[in-house]
Protein backbone atom coordinates (compact mmCIF):
# COMPACT_ATOMS: atom_id res chain seq x y z
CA UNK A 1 23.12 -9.34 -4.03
CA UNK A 2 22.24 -12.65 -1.70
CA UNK A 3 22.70 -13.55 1.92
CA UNK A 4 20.00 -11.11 2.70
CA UNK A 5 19.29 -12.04 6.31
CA UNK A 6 15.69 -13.82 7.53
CA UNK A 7 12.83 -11.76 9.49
CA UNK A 8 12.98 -13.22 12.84
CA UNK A 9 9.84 -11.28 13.39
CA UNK A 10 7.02 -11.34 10.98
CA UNK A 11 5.59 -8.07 12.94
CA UNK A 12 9.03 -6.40 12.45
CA UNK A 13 7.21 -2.96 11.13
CA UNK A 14 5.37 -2.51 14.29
CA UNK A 15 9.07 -1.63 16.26
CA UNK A 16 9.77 1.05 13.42
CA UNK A 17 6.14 2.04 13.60
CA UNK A 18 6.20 2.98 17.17
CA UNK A 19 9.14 4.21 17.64
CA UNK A 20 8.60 6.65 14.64
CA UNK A 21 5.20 8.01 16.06
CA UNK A 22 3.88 11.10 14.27
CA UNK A 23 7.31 11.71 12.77
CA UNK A 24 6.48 9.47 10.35
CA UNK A 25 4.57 12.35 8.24
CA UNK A 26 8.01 13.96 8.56
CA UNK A 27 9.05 12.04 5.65
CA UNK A 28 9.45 13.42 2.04
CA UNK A 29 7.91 10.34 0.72
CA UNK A 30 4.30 11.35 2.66
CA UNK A 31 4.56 14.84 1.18
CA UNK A 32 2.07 13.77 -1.90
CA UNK A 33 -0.86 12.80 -0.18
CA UNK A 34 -3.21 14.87 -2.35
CA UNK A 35 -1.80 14.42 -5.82
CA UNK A 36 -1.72 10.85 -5.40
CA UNK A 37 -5.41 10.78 -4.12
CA UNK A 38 -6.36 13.21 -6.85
CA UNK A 39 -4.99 10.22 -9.30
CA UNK A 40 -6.54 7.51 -7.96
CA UNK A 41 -10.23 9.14 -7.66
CA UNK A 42 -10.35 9.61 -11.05
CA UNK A 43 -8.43 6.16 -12.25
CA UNK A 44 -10.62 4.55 -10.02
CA UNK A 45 -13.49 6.65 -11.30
CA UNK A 46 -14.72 7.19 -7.64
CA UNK A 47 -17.67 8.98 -6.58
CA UNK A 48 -18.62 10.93 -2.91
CA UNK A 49 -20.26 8.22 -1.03
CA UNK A 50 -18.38 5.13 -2.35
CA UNK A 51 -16.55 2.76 0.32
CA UNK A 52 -12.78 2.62 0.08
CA UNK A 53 -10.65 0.10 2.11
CA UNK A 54 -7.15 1.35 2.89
CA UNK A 55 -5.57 -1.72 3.46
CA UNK A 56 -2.16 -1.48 5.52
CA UNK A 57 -3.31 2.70 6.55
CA UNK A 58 -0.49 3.95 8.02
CA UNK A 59 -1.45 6.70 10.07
CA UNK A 60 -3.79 7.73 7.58
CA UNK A 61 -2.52 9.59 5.34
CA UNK A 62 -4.85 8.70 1.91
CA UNK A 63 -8.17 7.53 4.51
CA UNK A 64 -8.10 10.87 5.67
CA UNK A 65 -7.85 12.59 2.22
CA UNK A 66 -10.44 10.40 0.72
CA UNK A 67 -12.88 11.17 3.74
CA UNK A 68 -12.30 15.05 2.98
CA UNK A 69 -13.43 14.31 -0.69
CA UNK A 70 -16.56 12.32 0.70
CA UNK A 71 -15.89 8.65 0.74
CA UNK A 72 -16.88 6.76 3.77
CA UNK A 73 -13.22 5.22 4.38
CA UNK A 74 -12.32 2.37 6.52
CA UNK A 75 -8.45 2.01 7.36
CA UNK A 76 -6.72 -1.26 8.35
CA UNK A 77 -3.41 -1.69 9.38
CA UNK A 78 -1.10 -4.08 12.11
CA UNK A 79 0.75 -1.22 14.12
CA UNK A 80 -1.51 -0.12 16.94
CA UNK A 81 0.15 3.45 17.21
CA UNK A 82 -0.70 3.98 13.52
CA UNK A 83 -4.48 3.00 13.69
CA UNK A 84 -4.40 5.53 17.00
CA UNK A 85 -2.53 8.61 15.10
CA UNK A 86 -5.21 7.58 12.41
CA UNK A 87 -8.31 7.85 14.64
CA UNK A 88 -6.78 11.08 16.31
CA UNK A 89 -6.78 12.71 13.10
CA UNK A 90 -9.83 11.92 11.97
CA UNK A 91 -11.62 12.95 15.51
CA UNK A 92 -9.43 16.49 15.04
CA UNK A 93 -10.64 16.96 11.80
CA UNK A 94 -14.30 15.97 12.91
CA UNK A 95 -14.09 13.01 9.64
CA UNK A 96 -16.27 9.81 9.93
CA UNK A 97 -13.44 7.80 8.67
CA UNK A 98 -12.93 4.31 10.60
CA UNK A 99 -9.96 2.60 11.36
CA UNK A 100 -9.29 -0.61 12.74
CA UNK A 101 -6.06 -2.98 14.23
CA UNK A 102 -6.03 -5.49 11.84
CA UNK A 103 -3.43 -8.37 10.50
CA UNK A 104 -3.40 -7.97 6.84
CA UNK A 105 -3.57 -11.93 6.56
CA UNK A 106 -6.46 -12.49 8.31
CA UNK A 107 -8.36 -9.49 6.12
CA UNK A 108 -11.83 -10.95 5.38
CA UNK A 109 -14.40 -8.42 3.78
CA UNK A 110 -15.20 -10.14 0.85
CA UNK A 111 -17.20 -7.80 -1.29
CA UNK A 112 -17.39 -4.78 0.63
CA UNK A 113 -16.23 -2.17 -0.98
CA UNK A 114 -16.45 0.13 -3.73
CA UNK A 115 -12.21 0.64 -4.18
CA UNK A 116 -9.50 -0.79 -2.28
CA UNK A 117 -6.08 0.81 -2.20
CA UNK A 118 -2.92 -0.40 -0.63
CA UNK A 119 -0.05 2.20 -1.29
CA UNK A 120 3.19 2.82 -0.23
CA UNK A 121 4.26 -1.07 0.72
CA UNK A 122 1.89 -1.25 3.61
CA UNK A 123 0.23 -4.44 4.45
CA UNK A 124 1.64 -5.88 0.97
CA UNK A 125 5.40 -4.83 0.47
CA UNK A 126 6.80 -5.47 4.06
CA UNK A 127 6.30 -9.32 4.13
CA UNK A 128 9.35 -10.43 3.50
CA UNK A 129 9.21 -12.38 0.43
CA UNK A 130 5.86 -14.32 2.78
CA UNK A 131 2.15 -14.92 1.90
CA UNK A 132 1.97 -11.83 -0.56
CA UNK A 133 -0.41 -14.12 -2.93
CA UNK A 134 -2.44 -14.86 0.01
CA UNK A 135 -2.55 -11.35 1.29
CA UNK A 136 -3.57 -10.40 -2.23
CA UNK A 137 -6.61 -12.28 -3.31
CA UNK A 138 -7.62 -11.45 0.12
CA UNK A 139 -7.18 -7.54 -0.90
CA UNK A 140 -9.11 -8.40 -4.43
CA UNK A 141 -11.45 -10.55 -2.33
CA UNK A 142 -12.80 -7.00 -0.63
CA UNK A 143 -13.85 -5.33 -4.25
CA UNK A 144 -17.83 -6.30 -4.50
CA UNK A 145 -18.85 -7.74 -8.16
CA UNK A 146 -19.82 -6.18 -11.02
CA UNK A 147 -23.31 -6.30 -11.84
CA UNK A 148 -25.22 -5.34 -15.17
CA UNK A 149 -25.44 -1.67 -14.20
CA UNK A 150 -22.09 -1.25 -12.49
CA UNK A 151 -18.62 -2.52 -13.26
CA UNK A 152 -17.10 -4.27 -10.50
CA UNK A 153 -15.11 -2.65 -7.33
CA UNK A 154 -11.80 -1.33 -8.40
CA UNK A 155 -8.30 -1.80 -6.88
CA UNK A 156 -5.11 0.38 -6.48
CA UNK A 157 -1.81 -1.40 -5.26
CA UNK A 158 1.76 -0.06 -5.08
CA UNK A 159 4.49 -2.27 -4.78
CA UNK A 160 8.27 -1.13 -5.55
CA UNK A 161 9.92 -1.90 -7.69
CA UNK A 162 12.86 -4.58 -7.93
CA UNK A 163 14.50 -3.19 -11.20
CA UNK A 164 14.77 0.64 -9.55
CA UNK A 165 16.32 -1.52 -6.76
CA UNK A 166 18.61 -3.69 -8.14
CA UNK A 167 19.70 -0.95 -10.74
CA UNK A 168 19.84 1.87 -7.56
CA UNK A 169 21.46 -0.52 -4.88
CA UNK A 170 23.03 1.27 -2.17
CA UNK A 171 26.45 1.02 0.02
CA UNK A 172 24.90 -1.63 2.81
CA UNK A 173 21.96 -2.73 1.01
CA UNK A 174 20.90 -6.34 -0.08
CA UNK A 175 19.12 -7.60 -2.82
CA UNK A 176 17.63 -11.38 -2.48
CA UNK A 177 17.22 -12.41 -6.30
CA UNK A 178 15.44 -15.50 -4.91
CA UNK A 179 12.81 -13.68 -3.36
CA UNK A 180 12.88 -10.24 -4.42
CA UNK A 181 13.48 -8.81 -0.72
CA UNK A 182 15.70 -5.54 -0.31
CA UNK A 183 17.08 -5.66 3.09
CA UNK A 184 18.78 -2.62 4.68
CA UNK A 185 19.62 -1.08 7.72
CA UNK A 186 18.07 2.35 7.99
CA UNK A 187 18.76 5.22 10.56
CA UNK A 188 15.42 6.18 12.09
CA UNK A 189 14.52 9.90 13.41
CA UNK A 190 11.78 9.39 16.26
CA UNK A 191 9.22 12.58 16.99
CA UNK A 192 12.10 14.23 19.70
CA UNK A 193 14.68 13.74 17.07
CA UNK A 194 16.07 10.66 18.61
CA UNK A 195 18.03 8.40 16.30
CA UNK A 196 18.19 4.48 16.06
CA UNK A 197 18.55 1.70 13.65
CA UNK A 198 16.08 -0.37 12.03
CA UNK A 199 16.19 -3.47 9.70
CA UNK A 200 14.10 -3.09 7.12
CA UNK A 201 12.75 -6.16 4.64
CA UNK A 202 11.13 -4.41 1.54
CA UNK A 203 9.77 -6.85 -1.03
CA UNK A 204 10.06 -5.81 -4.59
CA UNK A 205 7.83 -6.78 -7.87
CA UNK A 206 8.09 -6.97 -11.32
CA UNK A 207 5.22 -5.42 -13.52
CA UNK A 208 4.79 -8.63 -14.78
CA UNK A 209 4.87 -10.44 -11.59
CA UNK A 210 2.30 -7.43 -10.39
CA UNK A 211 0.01 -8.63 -13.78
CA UNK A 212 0.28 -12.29 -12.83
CA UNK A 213 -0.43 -11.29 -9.36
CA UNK A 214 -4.10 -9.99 -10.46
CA UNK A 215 -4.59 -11.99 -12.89
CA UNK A 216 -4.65 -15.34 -10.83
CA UNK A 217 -7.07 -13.18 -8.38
CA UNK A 218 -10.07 -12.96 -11.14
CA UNK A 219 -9.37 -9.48 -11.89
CA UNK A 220 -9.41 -7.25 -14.70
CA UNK A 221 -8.75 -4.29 -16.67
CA UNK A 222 -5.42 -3.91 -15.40
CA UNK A 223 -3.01 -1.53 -15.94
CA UNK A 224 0.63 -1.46 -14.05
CA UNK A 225 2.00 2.26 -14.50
CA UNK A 226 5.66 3.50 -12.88
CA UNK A 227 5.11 5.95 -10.48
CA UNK A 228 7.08 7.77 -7.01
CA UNK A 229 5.41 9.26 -4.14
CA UNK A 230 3.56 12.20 -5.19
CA UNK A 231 3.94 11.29 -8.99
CA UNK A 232 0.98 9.11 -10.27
CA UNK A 233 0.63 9.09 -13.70
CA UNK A 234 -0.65 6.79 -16.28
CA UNK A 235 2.99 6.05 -17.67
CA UNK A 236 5.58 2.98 -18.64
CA UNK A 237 7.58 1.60 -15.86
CA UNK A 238 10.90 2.58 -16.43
CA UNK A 239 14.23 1.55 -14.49
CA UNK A 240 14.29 4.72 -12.96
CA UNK A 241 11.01 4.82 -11.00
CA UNK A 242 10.51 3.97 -7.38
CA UNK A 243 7.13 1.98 -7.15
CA UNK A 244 4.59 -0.04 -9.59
CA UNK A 245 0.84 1.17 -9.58
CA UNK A 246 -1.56 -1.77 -10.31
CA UNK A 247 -4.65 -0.87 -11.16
CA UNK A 248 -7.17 -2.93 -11.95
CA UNK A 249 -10.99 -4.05 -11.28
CA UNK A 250 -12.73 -7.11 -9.97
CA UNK A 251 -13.97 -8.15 -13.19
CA UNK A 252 -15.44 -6.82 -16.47
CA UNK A 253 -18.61 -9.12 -16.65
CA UNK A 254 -21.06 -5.76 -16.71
CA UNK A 255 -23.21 -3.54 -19.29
């Protein structure tokens, strides 16, 4: 479950990002957009109005959601051809949502925002075993404070998970137990059905690593449930589920 081979591009998302195109909404995975949005507004205990950062966007997928509930949404993410299939949707669907070309390690809002969600590995999970405790109290850095009227912003991060994994390895897959990365090599469908291979470099958590994780970032209140796309629940991780949901807020220093 070693030898799994370096990223000789730290970027290396961008090539599956561009050659996928709009296709990637073709994917099963993408199919729960609204049931995991309907979780998180009401773990998060969001409100119309608040200001969410979708960190590592995609092409959208939860911004746009959020924006039909209300929130005033801004989207970051690295691939260019995401952040334009995001701001093509949004213009179609006449939403005010924003979204911007942006390298996840140089994110710098501190205190900007109401929520902050980073789901489905994007901007956290496809490092490569690199900077992810940077990248995160940068993420944590973007929830503003609590004050004595409000608690303070709150966070949702999925990460997935090593022991679904290690226990689910496939034919051709690679497990790094040093760094937690799953490498594999992934047939990938392009919007004319064209087919070509990818490398991909996921990097997988433990719930306790997850806790550490926010701890060491100041925050608080945090919960780390076992979920899988369009299943968000409040629930145990178990060996059997795809991703960890952190939640958690900024802190808990409020009345």
């Amino acid at each position: 479950m070693t030898g799994v081979p370096p990223i000789q591009d730290a970027y290396w998302f961008d090539a599956v990002a561009e050659f996928l195109g709009p296709a990637y909404l073709r994917n099963a995975f993408t199919k729960g957009t609204d049931q995991e949005v309907d979780f998180l507004v009401d773990a998060l205990a969001l409100r119309p109005g608040m200001r969410v950062l979708d960190v590592g966007c995609g092409p959208g997928r939860h911004s746009l959601a959020l924006a039909r509930r209300g929130y005033e949404v801004v989207g970051v993410d690295h691939s260019a051809e995401f952040v334009r299939l995001a701001r093509e949707a949004a213009a179609v669907d006449g939403l005010t949502a924003t979204f911007e070309a942006l390298d996840v390690r140089d994110l710098d809002r501190p205190g900007e925002f109401d929520a902050t969600i980073c789901l489905c590995q994007g901007g956290f999970g496809l490092l490569g075993g690199h900077d992810e405790a940077d990248v995160f109290g940068r993420i944590a850095a973007t929830l503003r404070p609590a004050t004595n009227l409000r608690p303070g912003g709150a966070l949702a991060v999925s990460a997935f998970s090593a022991a679904f994994a290690v226990r689910h390895l496939e034919s051709g897959e690679e497990f790094d137990a040093a760094t937690g990365v799953l490498h594999e090599v992934a047939t990938v469908r392009g919007p004319d059905g064209t087919e070509a291979p990818f490398e991909l470099w996921t990097t997988c958590f433990t719930a306790r690593e997850l806790e550490l994780l926010a701890r060491g970032a100041g925050l608080a209140a945090i919960e780390v449930h076992g979920v899988s796309p369009g299943a968000y629940h409040r629930q145990s991780p178990t060996l059997d589920h795809h991703e960890l949901l952190l939640l958690a807020r900024r802190d808990q220093g409020w009345k």
